[in-house]
PDB file of N, CA and C in Angstrom:
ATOM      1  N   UNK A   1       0.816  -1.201   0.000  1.00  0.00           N
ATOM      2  CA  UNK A   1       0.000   0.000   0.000  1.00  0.00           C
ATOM      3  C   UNK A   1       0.850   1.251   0.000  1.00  0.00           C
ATOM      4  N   UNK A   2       2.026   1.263   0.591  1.00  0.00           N
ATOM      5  CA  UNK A   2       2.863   2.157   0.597  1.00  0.00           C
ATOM      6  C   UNK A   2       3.398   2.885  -0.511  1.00  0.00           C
ATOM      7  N   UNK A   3       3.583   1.354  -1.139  1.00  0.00           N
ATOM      8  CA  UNK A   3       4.049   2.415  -3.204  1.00  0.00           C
ATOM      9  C   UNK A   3       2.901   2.194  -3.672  1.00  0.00           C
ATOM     10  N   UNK A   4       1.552   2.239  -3.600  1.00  0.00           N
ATOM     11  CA  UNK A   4       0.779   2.607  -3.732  1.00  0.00           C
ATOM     12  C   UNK A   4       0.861   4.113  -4.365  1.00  0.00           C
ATOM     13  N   UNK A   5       0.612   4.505  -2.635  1.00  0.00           N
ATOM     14  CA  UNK A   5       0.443   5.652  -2.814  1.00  0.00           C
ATOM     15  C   UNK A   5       1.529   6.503  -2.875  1.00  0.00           C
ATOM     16  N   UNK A   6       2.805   5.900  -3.047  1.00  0.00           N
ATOM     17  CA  UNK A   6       3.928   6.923  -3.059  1.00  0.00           C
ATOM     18  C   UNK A   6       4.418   6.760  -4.954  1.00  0.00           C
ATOM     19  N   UNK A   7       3.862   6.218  -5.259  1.00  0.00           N
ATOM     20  CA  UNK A   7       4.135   5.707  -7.051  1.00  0.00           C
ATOM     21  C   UNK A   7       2.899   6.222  -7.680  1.00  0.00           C
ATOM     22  N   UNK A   8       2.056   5.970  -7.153  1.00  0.00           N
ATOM     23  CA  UNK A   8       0.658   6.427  -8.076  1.00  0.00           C
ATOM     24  C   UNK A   8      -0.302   7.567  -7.292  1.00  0.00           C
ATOM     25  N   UNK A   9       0.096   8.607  -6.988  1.00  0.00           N
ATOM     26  CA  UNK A   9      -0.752   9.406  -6.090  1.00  0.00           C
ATOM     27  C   UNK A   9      -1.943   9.846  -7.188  1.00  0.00           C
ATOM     28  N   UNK A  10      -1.678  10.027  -8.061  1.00  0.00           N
ATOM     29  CA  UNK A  10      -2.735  10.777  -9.010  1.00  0.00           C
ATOM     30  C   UNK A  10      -3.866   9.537  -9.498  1.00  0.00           C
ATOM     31  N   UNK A  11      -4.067   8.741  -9.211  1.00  0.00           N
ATOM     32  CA  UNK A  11      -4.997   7.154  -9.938  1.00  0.00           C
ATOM     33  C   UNK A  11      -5.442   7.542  -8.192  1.00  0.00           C
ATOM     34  N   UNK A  12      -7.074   7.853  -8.632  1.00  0.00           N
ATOM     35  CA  UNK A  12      -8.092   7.761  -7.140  1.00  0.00           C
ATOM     36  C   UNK A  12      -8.188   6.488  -6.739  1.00  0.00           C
ATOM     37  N   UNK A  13      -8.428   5.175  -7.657  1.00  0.00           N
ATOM     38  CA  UNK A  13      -8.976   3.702  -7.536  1.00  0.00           C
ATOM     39  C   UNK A  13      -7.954   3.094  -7.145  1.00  0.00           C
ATOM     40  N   UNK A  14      -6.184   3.382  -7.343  1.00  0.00           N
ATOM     41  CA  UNK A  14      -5.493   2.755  -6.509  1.00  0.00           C
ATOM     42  C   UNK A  14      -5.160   3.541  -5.192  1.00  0.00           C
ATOM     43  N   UNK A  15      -5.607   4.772  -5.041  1.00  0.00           N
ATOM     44  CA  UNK A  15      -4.965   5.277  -3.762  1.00  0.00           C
ATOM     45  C   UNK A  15      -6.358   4.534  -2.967  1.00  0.00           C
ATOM     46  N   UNK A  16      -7.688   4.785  -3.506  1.00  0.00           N
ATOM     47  CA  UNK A  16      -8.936   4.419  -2.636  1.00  0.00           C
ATOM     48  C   UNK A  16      -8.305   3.038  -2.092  1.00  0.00           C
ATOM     49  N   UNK A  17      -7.863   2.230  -3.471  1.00  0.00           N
ATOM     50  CA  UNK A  17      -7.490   0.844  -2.859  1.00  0.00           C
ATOM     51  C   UNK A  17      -6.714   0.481  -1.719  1.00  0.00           C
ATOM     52  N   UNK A  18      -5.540   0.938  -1.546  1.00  0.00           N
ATOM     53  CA  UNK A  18      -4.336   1.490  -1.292  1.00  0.00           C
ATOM     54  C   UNK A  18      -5.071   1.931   0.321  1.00  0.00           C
ATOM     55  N   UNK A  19      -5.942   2.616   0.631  1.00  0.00           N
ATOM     56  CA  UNK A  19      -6.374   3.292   1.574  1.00  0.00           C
ATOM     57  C   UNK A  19      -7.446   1.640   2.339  1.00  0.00           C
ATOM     58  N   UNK A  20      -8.155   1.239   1.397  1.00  0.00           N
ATOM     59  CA  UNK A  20      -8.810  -0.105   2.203  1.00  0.00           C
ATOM     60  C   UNK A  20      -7.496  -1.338   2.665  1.00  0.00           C
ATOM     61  N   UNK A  21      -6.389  -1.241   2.132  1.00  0.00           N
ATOM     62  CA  UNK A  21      -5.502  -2.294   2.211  1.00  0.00           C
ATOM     63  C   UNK A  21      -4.834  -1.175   3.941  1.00  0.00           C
ATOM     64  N   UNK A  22      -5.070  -0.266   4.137  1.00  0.00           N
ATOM     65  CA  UNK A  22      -4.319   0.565   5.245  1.00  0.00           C
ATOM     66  C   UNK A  22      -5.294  -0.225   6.411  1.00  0.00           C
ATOM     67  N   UNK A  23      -6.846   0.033   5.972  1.00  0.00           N
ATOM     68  CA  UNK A  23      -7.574  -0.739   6.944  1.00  0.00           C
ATOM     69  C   UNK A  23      -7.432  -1.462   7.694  1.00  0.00           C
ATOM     70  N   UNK A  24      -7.178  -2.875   6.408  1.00  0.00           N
ATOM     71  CA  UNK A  24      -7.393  -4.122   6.657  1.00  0.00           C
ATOM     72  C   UNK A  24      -6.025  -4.476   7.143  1.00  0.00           C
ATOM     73  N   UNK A  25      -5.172  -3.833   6.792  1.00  0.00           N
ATOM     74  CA  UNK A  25      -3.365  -4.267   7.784  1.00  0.00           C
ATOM     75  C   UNK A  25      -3.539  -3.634   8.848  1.00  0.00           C
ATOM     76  N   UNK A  26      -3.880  -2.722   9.349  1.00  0.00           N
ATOM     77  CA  UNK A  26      -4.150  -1.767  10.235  1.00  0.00           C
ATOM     78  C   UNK A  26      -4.567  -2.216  11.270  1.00  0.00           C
ATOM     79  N   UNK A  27      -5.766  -3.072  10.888  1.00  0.00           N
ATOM     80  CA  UNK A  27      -6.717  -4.033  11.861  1.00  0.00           C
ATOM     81  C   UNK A  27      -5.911  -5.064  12.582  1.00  0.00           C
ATOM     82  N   UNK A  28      -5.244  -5.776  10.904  1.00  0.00           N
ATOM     83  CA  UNK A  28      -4.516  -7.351  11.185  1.00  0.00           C
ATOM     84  C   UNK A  28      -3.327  -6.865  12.303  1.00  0.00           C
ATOM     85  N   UNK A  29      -2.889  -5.879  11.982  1.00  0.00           N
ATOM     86  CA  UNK A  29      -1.379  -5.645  12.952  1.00  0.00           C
ATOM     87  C   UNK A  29      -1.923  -5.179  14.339  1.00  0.00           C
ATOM     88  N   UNK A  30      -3.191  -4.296  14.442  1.00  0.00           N
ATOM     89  CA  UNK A  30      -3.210  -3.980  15.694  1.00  0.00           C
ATOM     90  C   UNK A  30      -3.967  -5.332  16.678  1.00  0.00           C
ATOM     91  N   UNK A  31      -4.621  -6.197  15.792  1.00  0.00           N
ATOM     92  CA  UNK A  31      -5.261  -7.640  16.708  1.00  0.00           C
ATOM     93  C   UNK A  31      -4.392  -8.449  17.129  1.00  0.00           C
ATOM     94  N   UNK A  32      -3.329  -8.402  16.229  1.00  0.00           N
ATOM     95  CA  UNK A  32      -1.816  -9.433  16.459  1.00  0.00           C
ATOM     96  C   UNK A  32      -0.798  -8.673  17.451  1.00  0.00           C
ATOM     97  N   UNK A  33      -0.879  -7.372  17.567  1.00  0.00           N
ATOM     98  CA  UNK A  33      -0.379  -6.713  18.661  1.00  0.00           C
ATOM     99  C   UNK A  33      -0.897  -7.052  20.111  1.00  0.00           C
ATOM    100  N   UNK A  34      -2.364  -6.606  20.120  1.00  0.00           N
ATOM    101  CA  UNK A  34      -2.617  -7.227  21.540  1.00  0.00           C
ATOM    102  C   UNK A  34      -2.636  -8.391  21.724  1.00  0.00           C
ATOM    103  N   UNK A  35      -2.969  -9.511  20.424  1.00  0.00           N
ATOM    104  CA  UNK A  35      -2.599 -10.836  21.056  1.00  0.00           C
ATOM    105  C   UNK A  35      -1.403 -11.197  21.797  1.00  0.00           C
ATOM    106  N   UNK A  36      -0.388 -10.610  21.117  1.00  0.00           N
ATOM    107  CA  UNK A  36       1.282 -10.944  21.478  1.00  0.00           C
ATOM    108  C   UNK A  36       1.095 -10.232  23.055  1.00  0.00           C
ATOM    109  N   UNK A  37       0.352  -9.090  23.249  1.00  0.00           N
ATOM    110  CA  UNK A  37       0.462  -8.194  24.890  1.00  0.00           C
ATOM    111  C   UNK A  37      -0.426  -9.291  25.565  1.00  0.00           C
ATOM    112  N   UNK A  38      -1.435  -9.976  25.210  1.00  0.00           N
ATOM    113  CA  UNK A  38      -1.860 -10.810  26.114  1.00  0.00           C
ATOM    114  C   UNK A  38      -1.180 -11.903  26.510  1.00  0.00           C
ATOM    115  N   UNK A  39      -0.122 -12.365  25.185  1.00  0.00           N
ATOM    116  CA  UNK A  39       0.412 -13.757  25.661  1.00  0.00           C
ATOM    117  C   UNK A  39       1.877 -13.628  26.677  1.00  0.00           C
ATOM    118  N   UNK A  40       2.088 -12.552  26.011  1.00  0.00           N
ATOM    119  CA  UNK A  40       3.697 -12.381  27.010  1.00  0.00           C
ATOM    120  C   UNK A  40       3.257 -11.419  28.202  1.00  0.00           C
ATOM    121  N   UNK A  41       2.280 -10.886  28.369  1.00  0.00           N
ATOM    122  CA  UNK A  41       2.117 -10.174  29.967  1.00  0.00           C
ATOM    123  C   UNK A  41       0.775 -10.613  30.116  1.00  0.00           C
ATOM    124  N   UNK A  42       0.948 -11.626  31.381  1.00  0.00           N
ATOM    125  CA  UNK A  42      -0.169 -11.821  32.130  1.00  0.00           C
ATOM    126  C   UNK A  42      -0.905 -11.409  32.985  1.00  0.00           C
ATOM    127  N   UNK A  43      -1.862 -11.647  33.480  1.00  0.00           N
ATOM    128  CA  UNK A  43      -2.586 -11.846  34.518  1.00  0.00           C
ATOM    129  C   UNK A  43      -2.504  -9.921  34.701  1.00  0.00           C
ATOM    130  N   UNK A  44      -1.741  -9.110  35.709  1.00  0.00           N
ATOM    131  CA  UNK A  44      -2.067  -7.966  36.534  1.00  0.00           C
ATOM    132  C   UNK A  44      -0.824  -7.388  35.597  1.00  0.00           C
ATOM    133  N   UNK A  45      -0.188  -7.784  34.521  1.00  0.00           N
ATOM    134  CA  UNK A  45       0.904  -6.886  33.655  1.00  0.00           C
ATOM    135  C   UNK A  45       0.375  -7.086  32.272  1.00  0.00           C
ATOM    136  N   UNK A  46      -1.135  -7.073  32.081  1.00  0.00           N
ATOM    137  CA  UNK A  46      -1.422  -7.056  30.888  1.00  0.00           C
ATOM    138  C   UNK A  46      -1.375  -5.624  30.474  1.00  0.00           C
ATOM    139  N   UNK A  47      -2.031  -4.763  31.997  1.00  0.00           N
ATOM    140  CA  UNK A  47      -2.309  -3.269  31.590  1.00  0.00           C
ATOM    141  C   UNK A  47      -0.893  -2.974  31.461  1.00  0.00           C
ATOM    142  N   UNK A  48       0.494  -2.756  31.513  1.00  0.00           N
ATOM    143  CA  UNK A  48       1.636  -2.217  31.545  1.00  0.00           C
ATOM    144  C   UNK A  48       1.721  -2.516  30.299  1.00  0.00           C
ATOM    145  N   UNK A  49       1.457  -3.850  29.670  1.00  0.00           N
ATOM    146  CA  UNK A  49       2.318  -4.576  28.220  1.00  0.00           C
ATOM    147  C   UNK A  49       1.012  -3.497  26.960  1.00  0.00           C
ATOM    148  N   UNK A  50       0.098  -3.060  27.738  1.00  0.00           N
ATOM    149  CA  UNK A  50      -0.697  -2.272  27.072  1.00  0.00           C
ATOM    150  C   UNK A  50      -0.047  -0.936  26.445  1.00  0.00           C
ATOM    151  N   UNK A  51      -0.020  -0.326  27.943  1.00  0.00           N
ATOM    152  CA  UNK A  51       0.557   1.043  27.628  1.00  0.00           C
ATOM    153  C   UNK A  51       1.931   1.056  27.221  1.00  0.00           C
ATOM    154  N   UNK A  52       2.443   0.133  27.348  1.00  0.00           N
ATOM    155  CA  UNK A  52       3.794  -0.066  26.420  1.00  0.00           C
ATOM    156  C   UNK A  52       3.610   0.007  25.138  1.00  0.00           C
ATOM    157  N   UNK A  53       2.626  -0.924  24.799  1.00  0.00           N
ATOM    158  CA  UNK A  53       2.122  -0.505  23.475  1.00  0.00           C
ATOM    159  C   UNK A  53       1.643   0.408  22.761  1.00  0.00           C
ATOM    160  N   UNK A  54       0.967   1.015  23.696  1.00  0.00           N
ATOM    161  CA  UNK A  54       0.555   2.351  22.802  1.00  0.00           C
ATOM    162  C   UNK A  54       1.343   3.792  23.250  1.00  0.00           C
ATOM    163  N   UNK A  55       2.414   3.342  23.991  1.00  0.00           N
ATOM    164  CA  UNK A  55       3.163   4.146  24.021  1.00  0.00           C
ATOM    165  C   UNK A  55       4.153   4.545  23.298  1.00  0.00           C
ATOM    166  N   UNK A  56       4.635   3.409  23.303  1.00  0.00           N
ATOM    167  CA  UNK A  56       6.036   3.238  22.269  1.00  0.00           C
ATOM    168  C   UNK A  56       5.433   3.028  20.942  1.00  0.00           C
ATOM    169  N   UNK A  57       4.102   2.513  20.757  1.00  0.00           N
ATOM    170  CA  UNK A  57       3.893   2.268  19.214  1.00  0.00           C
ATOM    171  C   UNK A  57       3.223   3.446  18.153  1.00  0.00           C
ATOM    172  N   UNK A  58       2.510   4.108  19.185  1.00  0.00           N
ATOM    173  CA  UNK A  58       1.968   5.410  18.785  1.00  0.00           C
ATOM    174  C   UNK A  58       2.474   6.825  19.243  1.00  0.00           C
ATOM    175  N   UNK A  59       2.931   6.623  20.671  1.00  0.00           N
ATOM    176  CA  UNK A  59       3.451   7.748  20.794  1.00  0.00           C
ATOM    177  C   UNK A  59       4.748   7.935  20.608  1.00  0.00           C
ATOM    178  N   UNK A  60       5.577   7.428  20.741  1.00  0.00           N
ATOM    179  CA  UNK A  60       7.376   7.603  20.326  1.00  0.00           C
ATOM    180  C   UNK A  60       7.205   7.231  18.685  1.00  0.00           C
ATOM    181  N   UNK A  61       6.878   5.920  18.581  1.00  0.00           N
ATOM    182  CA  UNK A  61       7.012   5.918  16.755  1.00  0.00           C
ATOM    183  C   UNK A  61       5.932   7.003  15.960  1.00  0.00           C
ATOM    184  N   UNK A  62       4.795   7.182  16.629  1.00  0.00           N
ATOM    185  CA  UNK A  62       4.368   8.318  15.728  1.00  0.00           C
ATOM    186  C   UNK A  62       4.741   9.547  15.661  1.00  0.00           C
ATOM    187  N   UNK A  63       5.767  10.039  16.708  1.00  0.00           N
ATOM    188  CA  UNK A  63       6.338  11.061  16.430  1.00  0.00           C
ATOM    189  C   UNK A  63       8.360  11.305  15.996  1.00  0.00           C
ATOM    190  N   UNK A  64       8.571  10.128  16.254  1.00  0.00           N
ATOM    191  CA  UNK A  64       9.515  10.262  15.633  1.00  0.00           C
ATOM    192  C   UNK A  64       9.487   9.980  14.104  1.00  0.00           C
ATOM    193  N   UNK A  65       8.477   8.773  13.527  1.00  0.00           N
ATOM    194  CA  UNK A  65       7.986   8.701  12.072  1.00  0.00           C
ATOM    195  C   UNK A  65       7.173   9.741  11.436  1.00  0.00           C
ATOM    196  N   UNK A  66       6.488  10.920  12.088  1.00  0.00           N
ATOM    197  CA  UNK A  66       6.559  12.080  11.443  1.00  0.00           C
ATOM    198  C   UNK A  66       7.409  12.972  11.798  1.00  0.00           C
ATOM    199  N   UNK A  67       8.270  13.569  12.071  1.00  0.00           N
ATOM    200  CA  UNK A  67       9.451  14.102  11.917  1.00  0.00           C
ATOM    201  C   UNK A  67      10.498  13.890  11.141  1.00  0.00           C
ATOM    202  N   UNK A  68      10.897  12.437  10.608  1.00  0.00           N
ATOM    203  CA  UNK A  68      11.577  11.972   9.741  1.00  0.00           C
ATOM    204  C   UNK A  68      10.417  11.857   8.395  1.00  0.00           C
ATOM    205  N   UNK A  69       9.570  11.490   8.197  1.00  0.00           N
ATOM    206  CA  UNK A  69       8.663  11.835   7.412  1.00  0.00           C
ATOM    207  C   UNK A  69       8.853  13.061   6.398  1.00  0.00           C
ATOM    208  N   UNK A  70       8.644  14.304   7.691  1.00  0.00           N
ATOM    209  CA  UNK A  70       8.588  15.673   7.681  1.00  0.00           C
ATOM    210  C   UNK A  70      10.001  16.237   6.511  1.00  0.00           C
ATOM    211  N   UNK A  71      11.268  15.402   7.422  1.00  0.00           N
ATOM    212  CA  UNK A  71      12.411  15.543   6.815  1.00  0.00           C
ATOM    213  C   UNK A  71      12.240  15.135   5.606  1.00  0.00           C
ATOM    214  N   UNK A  72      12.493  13.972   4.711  1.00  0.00           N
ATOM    215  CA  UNK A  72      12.571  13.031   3.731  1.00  0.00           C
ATOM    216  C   UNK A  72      11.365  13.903   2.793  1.00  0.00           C
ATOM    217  N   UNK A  73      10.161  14.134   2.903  1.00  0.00           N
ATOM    218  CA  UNK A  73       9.029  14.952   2.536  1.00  0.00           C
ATOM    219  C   UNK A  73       9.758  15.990   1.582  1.00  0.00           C
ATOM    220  N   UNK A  74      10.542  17.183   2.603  1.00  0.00           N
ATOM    221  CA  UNK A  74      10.959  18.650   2.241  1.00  0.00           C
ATOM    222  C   UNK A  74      12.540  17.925   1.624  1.00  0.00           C
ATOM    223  N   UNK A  75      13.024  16.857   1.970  1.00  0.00           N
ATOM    224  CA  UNK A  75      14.243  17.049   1.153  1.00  0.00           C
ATOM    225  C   UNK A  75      14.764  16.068   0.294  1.00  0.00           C
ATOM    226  N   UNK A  76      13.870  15.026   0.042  1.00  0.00           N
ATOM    227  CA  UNK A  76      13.845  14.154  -0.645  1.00  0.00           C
ATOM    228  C   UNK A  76      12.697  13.750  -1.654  1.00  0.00           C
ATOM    229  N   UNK A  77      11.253  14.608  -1.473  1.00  0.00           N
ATOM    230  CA  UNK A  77      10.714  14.597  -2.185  1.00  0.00           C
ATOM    231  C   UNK A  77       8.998  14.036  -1.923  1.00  0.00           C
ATOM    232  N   UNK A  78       8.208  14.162  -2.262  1.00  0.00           N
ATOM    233  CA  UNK A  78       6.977  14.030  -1.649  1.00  0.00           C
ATOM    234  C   UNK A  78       6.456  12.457  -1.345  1.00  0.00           C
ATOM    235  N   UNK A  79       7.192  11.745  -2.653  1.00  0.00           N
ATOM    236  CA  UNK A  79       7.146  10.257  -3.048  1.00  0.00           C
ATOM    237  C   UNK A  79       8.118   9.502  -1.814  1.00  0.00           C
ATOM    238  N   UNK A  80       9.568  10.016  -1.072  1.00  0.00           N
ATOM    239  CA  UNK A  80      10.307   9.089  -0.316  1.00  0.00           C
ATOM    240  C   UNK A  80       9.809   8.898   1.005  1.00  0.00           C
ATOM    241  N   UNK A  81       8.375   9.833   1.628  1.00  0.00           N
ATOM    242  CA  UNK A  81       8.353   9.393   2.860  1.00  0.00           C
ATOM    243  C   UNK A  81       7.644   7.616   2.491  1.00  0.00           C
ATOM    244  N   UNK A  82       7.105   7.568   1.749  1.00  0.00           N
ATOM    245  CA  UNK A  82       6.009   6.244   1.280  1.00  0.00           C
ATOM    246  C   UNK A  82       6.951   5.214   1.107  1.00  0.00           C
ATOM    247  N   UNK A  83       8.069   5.546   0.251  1.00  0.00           N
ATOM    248  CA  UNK A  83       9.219   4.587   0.047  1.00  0.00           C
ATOM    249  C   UNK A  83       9.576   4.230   0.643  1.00  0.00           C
ATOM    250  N   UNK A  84      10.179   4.750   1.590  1.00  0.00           N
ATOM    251  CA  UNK A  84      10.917   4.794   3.290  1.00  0.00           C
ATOM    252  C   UNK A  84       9.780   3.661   3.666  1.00  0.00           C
ATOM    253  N   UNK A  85       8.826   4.003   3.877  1.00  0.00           N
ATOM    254  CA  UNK A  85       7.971   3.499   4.827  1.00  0.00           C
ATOM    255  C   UNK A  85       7.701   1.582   4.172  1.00  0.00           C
ATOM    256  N   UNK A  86       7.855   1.877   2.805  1.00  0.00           N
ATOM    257  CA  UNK A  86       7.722   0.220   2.126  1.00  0.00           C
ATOM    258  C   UNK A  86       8.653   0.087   2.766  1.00  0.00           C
ATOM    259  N   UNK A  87       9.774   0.102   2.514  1.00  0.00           N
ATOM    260  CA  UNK A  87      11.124  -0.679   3.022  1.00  0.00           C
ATOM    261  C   UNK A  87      11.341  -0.664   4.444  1.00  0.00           C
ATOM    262  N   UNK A  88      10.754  -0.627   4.888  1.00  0.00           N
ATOM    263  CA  UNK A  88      10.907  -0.742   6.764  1.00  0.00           C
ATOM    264  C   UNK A  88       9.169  -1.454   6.691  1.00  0.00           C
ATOM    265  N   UNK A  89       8.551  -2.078   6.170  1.00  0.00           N
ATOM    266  CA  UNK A  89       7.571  -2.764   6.526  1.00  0.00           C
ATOM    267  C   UNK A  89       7.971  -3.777   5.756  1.00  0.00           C
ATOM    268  N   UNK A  90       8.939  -4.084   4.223  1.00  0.00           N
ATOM    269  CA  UNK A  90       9.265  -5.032   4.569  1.00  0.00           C
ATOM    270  C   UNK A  90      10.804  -5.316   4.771  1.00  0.00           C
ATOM    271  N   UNK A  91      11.334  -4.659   5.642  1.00  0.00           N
ATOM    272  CA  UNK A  91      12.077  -5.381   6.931  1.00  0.00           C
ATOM    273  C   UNK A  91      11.456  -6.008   7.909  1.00  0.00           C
ATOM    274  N   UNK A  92      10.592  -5.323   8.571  1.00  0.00           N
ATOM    275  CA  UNK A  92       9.603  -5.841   9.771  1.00  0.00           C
ATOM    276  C   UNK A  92       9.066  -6.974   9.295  1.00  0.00           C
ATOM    277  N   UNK A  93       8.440  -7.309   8.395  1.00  0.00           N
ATOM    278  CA  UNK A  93       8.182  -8.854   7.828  1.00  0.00           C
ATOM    279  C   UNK A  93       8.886  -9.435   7.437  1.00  0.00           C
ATOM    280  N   UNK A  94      10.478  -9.216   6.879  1.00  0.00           N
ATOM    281  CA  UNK A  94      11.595 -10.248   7.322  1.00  0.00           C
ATOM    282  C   UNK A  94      11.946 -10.567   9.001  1.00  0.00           C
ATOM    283  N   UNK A  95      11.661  -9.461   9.663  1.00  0.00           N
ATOM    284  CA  UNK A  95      11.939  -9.739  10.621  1.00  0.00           C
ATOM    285  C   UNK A  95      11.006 -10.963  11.360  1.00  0.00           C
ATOM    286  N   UNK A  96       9.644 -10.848  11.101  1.00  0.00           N
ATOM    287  CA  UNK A  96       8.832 -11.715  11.802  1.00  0.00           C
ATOM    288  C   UNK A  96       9.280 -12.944  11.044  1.00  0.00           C
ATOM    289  N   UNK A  97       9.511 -13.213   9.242  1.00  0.00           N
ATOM    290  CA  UNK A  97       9.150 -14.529   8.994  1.00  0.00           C
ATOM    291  C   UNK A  97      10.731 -14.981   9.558  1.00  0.00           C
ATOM    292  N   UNK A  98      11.478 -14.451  10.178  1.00  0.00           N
ATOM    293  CA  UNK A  98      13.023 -14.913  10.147  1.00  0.00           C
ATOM    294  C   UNK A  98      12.878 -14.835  11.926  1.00  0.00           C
ATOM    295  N   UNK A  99      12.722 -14.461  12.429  1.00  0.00           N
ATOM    296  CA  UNK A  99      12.892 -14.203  14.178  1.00  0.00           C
ATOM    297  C   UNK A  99      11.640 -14.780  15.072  1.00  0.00           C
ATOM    298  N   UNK A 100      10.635 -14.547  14.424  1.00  0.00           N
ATOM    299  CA  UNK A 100       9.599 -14.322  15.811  1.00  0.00           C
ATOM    300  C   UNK A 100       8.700 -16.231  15.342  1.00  0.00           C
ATOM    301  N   UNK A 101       8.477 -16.572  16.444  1.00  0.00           N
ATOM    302  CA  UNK A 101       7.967 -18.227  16.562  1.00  0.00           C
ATOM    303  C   UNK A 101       6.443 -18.088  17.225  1.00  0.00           C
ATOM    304  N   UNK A 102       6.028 -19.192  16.980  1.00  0.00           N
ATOM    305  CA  UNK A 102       4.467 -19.582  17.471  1.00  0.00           C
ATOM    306  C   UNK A 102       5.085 -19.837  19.264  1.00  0.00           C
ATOM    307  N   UNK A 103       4.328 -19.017  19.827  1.00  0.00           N
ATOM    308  CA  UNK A 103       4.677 -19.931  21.437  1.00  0.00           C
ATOM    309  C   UNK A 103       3.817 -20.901  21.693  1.00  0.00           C
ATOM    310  N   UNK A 104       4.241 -22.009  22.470  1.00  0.00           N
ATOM    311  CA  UNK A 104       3.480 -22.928  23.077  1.00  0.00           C
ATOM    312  C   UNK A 104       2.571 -22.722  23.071  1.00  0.00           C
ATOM    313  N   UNK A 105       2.135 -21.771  24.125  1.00  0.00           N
ATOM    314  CA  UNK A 105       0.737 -21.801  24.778  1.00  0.00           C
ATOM    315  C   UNK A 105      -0.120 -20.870  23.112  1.00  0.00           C
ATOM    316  N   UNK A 106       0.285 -20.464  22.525  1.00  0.00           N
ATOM    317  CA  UNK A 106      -0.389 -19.623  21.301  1.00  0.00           C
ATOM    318  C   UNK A 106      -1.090 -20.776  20.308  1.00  0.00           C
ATOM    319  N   UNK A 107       0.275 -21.831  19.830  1.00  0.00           N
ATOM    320  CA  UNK A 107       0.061 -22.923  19.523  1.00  0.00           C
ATOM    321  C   UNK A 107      -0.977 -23.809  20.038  1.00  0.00           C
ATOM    322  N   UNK A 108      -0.888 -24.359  21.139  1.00  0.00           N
ATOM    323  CA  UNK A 108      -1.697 -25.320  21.497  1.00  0.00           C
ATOM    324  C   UNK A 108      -3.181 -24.929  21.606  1.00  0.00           C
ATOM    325  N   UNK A 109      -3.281 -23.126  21.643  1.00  0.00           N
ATOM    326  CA  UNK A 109      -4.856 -22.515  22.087  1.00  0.00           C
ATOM    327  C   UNK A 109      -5.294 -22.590  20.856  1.00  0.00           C
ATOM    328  N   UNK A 110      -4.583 -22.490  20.326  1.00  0.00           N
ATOM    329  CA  UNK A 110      -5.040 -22.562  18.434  1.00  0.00           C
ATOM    330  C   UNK A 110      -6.066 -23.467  18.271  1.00  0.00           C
ATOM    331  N   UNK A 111      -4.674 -24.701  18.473  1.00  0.00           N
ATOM    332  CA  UNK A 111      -5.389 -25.966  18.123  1.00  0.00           C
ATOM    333  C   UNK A 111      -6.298 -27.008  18.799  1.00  0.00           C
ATOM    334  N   UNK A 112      -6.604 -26.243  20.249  1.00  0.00           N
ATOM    335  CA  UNK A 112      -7.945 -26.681  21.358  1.00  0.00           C
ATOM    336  C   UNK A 112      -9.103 -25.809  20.645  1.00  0.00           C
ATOM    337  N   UNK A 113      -9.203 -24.398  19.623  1.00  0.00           N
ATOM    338  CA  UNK A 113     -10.221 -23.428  19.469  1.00  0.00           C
ATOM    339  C   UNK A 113     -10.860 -24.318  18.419  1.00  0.00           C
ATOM    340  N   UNK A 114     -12.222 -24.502  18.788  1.00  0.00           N
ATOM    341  CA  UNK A 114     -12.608 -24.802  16.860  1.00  0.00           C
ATOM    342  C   UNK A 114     -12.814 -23.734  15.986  1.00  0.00           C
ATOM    343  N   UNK A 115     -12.637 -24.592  14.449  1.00  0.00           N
ATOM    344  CA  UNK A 115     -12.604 -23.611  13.347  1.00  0.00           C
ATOM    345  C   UNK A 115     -13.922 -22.562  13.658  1.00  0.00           C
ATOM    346  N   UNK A 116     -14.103 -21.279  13.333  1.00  0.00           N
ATOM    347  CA  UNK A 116     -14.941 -20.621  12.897  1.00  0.00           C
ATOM    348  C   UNK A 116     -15.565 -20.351  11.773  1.00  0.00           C
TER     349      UNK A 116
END
């Protein structure tokens, strides 16, 4: 979605598109976020693994990712903050398919849930 809209700003039907794909990752990353805060902080440190989250995920990265934004914008051009932003989402998905594992207990709840 990112070169989406940083390659084709002027096409409404791919930015509209481009804008439902923001949604629907938007959704997927923030449900898989609190899952991961529920599984690694339990019980009375769920609320901490919370505000960790929306601390560090919205408030430090959203302001340090618009400020560098801001930068790259005025001096690199209107198209590199979007670019920037592909290439660090997919790092972050090398990072998950290369680093991050199913835990036990994630695993096994899986496969006790029936299908929906």
């Amino acid at each position: 979605r990112w070169l989406l809209v940083g390659l084709l700003p002027d096409n409404l039907g791919l930015v509209l598109f481009a804008q439902l794909l923001h949604a629907a990752t938007f959704g997927i990353y923030h449900a898989v976020a609190i899952q991961l805060i529920h599984t690694y902080f339990t019980g009375q440190h769920q609320g901490k693994g919370q505000a960790l989250y929306s601390s560090i995920s919205f408030g430090l990265g959203g302001a340090i990712g618009s400020l560098y934004a801001g930068y790259s914008w005025e001096y690199l051009g209107p198209s590199s903050p979007f670019l920037i932003a592909a290439g660090i989402s997919l790092a972050g998905a090398y990072v998950v398919l290369r680093y991050v594992e199913d835990s036990p207990s994630t695993s096994a709840r899986m496969q006790q849930e029936p299908a929906q």
